[in-house]
Structure formats: C-alpha cells, structure tokens
C-alpha atoms as a PDB file:
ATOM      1  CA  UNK A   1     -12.053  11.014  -0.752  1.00  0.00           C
ATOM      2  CA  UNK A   2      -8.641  10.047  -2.145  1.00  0.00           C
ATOM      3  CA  UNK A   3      -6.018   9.035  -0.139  1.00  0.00           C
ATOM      4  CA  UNK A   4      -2.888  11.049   0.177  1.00  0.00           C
ATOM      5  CA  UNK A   5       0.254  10.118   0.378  1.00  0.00           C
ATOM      6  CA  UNK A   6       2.477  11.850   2.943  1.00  0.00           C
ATOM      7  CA  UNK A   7       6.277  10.734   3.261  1.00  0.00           C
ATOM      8  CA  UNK A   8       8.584  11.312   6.876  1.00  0.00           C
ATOM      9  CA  UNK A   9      12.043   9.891   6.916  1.00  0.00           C
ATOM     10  CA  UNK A  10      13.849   8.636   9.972  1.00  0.00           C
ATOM     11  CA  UNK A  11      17.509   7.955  10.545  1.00  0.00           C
ATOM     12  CA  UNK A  12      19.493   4.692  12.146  1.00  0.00           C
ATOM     13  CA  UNK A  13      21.347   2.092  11.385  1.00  0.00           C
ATOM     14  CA  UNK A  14      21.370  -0.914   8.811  1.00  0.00           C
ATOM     15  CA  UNK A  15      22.611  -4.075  10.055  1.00  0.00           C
ATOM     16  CA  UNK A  16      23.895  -6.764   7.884  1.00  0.00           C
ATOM     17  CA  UNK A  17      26.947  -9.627   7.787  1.00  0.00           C
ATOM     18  CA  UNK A  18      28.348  -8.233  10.685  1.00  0.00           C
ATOM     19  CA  UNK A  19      28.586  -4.452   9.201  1.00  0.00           C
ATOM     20  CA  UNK A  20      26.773  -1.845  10.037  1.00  0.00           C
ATOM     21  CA  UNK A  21      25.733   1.693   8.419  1.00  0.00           C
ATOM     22  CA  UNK A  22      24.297   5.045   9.370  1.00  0.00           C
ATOM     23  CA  UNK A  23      20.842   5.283   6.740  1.00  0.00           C
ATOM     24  CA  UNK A  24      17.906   7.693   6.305  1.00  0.00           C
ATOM     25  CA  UNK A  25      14.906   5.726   5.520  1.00  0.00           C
ATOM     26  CA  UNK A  26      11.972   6.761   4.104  1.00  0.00           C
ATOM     27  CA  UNK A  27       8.524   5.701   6.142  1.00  0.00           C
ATOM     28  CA  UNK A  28       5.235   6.059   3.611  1.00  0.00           C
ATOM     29  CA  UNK A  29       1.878   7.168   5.177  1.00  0.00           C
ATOM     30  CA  UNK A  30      -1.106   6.536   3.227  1.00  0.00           C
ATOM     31  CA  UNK A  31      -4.554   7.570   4.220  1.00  0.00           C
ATOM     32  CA  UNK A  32      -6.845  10.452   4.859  1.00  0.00           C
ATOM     33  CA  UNK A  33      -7.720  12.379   8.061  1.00  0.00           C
ATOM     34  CA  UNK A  34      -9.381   9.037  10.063  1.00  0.00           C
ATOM     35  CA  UNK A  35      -7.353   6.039   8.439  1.00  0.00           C
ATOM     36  CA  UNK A  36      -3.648   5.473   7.802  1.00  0.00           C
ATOM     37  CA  UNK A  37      -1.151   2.701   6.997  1.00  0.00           C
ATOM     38  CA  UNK A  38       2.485   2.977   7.379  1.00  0.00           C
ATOM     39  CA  UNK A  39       4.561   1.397   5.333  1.00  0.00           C
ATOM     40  CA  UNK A  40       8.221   0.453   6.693  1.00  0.00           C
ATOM     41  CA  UNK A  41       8.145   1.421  10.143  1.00  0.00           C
ATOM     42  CA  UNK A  42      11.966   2.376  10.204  1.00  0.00           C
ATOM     43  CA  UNK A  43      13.442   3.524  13.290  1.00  0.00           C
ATOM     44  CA  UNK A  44      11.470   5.727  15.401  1.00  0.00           C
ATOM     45  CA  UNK A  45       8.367   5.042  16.676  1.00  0.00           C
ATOM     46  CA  UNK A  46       7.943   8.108  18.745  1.00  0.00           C
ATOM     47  CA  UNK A  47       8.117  10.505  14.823  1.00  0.00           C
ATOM     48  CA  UNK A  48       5.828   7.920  13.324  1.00  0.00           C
ATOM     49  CA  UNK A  49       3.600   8.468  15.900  1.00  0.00           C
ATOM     50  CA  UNK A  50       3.473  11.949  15.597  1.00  0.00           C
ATOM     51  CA  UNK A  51       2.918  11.721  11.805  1.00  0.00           C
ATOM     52  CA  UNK A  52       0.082   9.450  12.414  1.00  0.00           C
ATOM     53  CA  UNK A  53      -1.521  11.807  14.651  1.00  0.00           C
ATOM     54  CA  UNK A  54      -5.303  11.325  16.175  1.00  0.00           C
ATOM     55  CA  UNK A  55      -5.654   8.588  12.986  1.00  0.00           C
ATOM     56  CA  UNK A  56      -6.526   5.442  13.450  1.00  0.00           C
ATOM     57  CA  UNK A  57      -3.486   3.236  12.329  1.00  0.00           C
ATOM     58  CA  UNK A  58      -4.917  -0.144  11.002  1.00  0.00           C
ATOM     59  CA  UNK A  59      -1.698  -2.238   9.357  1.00  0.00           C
ATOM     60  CA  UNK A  60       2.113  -1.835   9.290  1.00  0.00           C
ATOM     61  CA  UNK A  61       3.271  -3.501   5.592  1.00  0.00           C
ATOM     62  CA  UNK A  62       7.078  -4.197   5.667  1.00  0.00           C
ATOM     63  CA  UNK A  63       8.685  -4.576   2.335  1.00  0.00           C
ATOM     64  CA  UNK A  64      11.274  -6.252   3.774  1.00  0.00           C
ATOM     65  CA  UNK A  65      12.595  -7.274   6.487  1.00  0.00           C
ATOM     66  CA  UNK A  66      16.160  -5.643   6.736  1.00  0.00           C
ATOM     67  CA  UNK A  67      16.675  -4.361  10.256  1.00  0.00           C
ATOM     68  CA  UNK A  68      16.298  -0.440   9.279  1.00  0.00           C
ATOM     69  CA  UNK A  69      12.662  -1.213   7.507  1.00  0.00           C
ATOM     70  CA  UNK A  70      11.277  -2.863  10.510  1.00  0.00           C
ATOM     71  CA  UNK A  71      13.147  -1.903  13.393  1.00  0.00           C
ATOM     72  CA  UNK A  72      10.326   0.114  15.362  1.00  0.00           C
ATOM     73  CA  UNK A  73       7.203  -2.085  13.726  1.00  0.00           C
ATOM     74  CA  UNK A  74       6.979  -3.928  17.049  1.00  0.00           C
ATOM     75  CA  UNK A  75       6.970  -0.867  19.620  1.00  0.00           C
ATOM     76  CA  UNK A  76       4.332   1.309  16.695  1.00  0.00           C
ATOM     77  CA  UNK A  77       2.436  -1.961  16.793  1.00  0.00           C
ATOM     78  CA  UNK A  78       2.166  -2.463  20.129  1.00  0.00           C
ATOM     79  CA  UNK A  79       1.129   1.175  20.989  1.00  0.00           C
ATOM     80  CA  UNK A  80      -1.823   1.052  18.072  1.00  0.00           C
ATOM     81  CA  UNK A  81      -2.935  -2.011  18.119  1.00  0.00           C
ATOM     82  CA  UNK A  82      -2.059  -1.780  14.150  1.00  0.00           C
ATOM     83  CA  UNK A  83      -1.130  -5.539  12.082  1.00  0.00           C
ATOM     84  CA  UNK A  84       2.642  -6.281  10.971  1.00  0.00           C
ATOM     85  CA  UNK A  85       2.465  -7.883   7.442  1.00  0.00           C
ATOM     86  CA  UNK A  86       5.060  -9.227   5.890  1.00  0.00           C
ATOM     87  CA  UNK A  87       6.440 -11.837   3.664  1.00  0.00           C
ATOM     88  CA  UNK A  88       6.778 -15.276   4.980  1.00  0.00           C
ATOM     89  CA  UNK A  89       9.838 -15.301   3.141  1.00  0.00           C
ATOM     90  CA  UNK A  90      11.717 -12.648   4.779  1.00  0.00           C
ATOM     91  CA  UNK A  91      10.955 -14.521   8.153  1.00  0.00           C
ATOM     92  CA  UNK A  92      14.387 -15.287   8.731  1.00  0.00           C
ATOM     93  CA  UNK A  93      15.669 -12.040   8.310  1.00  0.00           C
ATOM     94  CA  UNK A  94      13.208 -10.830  10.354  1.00  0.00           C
ATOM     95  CA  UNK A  95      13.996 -13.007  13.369  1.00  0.00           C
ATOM     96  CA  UNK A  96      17.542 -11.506  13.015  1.00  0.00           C
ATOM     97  CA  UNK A  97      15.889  -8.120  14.630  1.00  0.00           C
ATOM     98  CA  UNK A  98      12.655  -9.431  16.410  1.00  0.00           C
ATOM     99  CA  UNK A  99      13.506 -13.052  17.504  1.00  0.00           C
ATOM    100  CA  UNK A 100      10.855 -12.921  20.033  1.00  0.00           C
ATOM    101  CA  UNK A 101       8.149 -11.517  17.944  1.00  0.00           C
ATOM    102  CA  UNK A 102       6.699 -12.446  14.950  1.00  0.00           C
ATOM    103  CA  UNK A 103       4.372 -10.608  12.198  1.00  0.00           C
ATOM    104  CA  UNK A 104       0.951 -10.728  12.760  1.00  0.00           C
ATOM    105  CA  UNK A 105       0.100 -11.469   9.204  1.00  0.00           C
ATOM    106  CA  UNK A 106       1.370 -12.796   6.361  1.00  0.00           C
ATOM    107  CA  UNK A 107       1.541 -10.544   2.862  1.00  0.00           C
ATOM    108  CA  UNK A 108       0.680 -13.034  -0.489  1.00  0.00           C
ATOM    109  CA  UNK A 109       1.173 -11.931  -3.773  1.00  0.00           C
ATOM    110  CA  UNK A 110      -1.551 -10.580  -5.174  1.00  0.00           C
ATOM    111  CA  UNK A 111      -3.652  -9.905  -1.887  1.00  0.00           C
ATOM    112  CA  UNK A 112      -4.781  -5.977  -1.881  1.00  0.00           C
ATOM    113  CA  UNK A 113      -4.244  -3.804   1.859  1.00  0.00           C
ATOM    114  CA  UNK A 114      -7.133  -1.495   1.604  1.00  0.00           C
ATOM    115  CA  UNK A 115      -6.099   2.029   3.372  1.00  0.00           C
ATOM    116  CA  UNK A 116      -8.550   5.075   3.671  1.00  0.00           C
ATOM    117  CA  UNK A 117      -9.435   5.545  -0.414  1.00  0.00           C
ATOM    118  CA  UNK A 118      -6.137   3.323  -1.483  1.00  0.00           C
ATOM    119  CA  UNK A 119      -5.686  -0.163  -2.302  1.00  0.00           C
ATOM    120  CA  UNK A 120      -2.455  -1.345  -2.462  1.00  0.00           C
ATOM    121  CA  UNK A 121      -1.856  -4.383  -4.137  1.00  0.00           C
ATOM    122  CA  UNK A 122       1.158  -6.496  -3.371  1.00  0.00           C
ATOM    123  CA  UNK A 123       3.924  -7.380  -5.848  1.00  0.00           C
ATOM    124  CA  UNK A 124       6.155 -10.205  -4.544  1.00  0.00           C
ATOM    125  CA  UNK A 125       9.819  -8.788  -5.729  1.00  0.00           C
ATOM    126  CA  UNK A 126      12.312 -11.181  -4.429  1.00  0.00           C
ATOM    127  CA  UNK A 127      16.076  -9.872  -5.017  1.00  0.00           C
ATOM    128  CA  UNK A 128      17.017  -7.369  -2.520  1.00  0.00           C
ATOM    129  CA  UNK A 129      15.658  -9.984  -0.052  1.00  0.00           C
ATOM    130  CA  UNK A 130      13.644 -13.261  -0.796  1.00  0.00           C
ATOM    131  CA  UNK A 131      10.450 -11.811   1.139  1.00  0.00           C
ATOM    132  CA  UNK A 132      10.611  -8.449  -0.689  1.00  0.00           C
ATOM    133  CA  UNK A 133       7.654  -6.532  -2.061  1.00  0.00           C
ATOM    134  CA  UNK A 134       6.456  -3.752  -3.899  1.00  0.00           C
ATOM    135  CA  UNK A 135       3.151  -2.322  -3.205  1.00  0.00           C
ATOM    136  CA  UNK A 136       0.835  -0.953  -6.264  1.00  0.00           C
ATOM    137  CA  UNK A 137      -1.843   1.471  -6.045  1.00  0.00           C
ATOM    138  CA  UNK A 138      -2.986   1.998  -9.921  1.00  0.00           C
ATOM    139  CA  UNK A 139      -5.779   4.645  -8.930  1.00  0.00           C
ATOM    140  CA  UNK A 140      -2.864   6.898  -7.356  1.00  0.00           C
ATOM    141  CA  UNK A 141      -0.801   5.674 -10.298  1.00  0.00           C
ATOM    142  CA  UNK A 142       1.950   5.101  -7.769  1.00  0.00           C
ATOM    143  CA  UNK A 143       4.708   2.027  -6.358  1.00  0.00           C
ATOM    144  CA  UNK A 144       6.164   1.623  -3.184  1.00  0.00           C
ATOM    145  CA  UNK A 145       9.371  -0.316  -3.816  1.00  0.00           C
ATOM    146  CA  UNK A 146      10.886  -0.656  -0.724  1.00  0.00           C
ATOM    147  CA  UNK A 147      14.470  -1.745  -1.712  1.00  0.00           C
ATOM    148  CA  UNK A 148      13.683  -3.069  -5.149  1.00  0.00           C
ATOM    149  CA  UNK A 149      14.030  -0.155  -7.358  1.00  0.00           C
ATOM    150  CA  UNK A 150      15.344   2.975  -6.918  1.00  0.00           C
ATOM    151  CA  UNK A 151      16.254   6.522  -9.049  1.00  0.00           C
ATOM    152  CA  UNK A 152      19.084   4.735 -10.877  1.00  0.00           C
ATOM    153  CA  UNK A 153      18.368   0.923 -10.652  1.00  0.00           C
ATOM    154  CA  UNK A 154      17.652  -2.076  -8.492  1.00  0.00           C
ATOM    155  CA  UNK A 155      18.105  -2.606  -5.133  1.00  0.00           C
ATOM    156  CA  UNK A 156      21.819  -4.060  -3.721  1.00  0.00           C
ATOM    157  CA  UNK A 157      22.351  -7.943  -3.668  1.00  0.00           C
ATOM    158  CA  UNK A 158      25.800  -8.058  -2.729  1.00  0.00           C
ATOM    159  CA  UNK A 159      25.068  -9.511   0.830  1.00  0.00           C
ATOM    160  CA  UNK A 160      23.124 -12.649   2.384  1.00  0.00           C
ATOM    161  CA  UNK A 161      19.799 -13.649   1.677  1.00  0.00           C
ATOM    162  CA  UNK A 162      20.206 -11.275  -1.669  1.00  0.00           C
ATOM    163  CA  UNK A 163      20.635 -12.285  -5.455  1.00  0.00           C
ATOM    164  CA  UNK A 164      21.043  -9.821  -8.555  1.00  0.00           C
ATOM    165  CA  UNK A 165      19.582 -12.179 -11.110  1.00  0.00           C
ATOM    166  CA  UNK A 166      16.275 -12.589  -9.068  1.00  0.00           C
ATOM    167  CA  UNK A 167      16.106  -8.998  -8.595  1.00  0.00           C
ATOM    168  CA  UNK A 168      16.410  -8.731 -12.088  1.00  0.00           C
ATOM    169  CA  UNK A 169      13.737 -10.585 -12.842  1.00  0.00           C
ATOM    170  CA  UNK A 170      11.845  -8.941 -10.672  1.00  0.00           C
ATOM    171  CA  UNK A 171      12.495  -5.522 -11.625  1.00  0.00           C
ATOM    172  CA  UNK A 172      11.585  -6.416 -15.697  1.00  0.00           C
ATOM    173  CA  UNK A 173       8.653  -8.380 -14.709  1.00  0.00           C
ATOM    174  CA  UNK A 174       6.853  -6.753 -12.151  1.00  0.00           C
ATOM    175  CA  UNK A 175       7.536  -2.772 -11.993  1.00  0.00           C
ATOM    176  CA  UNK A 176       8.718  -2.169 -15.367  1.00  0.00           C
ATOM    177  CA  UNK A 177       5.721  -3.441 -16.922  1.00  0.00           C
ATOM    178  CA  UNK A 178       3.561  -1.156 -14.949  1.00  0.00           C
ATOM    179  CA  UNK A 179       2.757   2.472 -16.190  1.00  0.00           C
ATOM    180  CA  UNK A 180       5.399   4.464 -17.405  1.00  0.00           C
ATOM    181  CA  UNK A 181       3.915   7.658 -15.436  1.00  0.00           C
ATOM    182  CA  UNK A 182       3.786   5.506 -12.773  1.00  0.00           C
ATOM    183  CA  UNK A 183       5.340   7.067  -9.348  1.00  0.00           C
ATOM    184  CA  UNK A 184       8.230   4.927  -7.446  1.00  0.00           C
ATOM    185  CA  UNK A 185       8.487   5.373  -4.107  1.00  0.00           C
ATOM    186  CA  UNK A 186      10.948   4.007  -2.853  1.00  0.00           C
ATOM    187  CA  UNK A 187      12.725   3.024   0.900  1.00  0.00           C
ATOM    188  CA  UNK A 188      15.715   5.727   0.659  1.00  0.00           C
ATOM    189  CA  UNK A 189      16.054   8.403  -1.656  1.00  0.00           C
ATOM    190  CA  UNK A 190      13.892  10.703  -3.534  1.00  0.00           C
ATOM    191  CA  UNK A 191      11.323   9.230  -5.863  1.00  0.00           C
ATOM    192  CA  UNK A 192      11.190   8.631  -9.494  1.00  0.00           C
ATOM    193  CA  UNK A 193       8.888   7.153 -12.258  1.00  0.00           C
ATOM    194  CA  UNK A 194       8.808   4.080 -13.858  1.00  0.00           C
ATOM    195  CA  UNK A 195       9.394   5.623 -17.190  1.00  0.00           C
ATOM    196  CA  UNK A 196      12.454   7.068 -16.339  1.00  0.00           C
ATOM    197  CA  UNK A 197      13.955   3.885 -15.343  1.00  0.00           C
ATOM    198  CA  UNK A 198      12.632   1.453 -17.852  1.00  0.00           C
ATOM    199  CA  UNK A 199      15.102   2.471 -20.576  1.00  0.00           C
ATOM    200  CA  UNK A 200      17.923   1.992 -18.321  1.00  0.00           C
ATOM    201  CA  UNK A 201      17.337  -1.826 -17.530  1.00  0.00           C
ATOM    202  CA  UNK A 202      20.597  -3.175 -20.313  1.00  0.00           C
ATOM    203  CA  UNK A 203      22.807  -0.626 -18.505  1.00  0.00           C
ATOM    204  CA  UNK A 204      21.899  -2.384 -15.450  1.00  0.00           C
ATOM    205  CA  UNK A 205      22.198  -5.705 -16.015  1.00  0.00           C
ATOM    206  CA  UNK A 206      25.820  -5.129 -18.253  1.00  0.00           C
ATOM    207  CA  UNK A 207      26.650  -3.349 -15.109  1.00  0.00           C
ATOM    208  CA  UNK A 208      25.418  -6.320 -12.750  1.00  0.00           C
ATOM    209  CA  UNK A 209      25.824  -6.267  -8.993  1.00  0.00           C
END
C-alpha cells in the first residue's frame, strides 16, 4: 500500500539573534494506518500525538534545526520511543533549543528513511541553515523542503548560521533539477511544484537576500 501523506500545522514561536516571531509551521506525516514518520516536530507534541494516533511512530527527521522545527522532537520522542535525525551540521543550532539533549541519529546525504510504502531520500540543502535538508520521495513524486524552498523562492538567510549564495546553490542543484511535477512541501505555507518555481530562479538571485 502507498503511503499517504497527511499535513497538521502547529503554531509558536521562532527564535533567532535575540528576536523572536509568532509562526505556523507545517508538521508532515507520512505513512499508512500501522507506520508513520513525522517530519519537523514543531511545537506541540500533545496535536502530533493525536495525528499519529494508535500508529507506531518509528523516526522524527528535522530539516533543520531552527527552534520552531524541533521544538517538541524531544517530548514526541520521548513519549514514542521514535529516533531524532538530523544533520550533524545543524548541531549547533540545535543545542541553542535542546542543550541537554542531543539527536539520536545522524541524517547523511544520500541515506534513504524508509516510512510505511515511502522512502525518503535525503538531500543535504545547506543555506537556510548549514545542516538543512530536503527529503525526496520520487515514487510519491513529492519534496519536503523544510525551509529551503518555498511558493515564491528560497528560504531566508538574512540571520546567523544562514548564507544566500549557498542556498542558491542548493536550490539550482538539488530541487530544481528534480521533476518539474514534482510536489514541494514545504515548512510554512501552502505547497507548490517544482515546475512552478524553476523559471523563477534569475528573479531570485537579481533579487538576492
């Protein structure tokens, strides 16, 4: 059976460089009726929960490690026994939120997260953030871009740990390249394809960030 894709979105706060902002974030749930992953466990544990239901919850992929992406991994971890991946590069930012835990597993580039009739395989996108990734699943012709892409362009890099060139890169290399019916799904926001973007990448980069 195919996985399906089901999409809840939580509401906090984004801390960076000493500012902080109300967000909605979107959390991704991919799996069937037994199996599930979650990917960016923003927020709320408690609503995740719920959208998990009686399923077995086997990893929790961040695609970054911004505070509002992986602010209620820990607590949905520890109540599931379910693995944290993420990017060894994004440790830094991640000890900003969680000093006194760490991932349980490191995401490579490359490396494929099998959920319940989905394999996701993981982009390495640094930009947004250096330990940023996207997450491909070709058989549900679909991305999960975290903060890398969104309806309208790439990520933000105006603040630390964040650099417009790289994401740049990133973007051209690694997502536009990819299917143009290809589905982006992406951290806030409503989704888009990779077709619709790809034509805009010039605009972007005259427009810079």
């Amino acid at each position: 059976m195919a996985a399906r894709i089901e999409r809840l979105v939580t509401s906090g706060q984004f801390t960076l460089d000493g500012g902080t902002w109300d967000v909605a974030n979107n959390v991704w749930l991919v799996g069937d009726d037994h199996e599930v992953v979650v990917i960016d466990a923003a927020h709320d544990a408690d609503a995740i929960l719920a959208a998990v239901g009686d399923r077995r919850l086997t990893a929790i992929v961040c695609t970054h490690a911004h505070n509002d992406h992986i602010d209620a991994a820990p607590e949905l971890a520890d109540r599931t026994g379910a693995t944290i991946w993420l990017h060894p590069d994004d440790l830094p930012l991640w000890k900003q939120t969680h000093p006194h835990r760490d991932p349980d597993a490191h995401l490579v580039d490359g490396q494929v997260i099998e959920a319940a009739g989905a394999d996701l395989t993981v982009l390495h996108t640094p930009g947004h953030a250096p330990g940023a990734v996207c997450l491909h699943d070709p058989g549900l012709s679909v991305v999960f871009t975290g903060d890398t892409l969104f309806q309208g362009g790439p990520g933000a890099t105006g603040r630390s740990y964040s650099h417009f060139p790289t994401i740049i890169d990133s973007v051209r290399d690694r997502l536009l390249t990819l299917p143009p019916e290809t589905r982006v799904l992406t951290g806030h926001g409503d989704p888009t394809t990779i077709g619709a973007e790809a034509p805009h990448l010039q605009e972007w980069i005259a427009r810079g960030h």
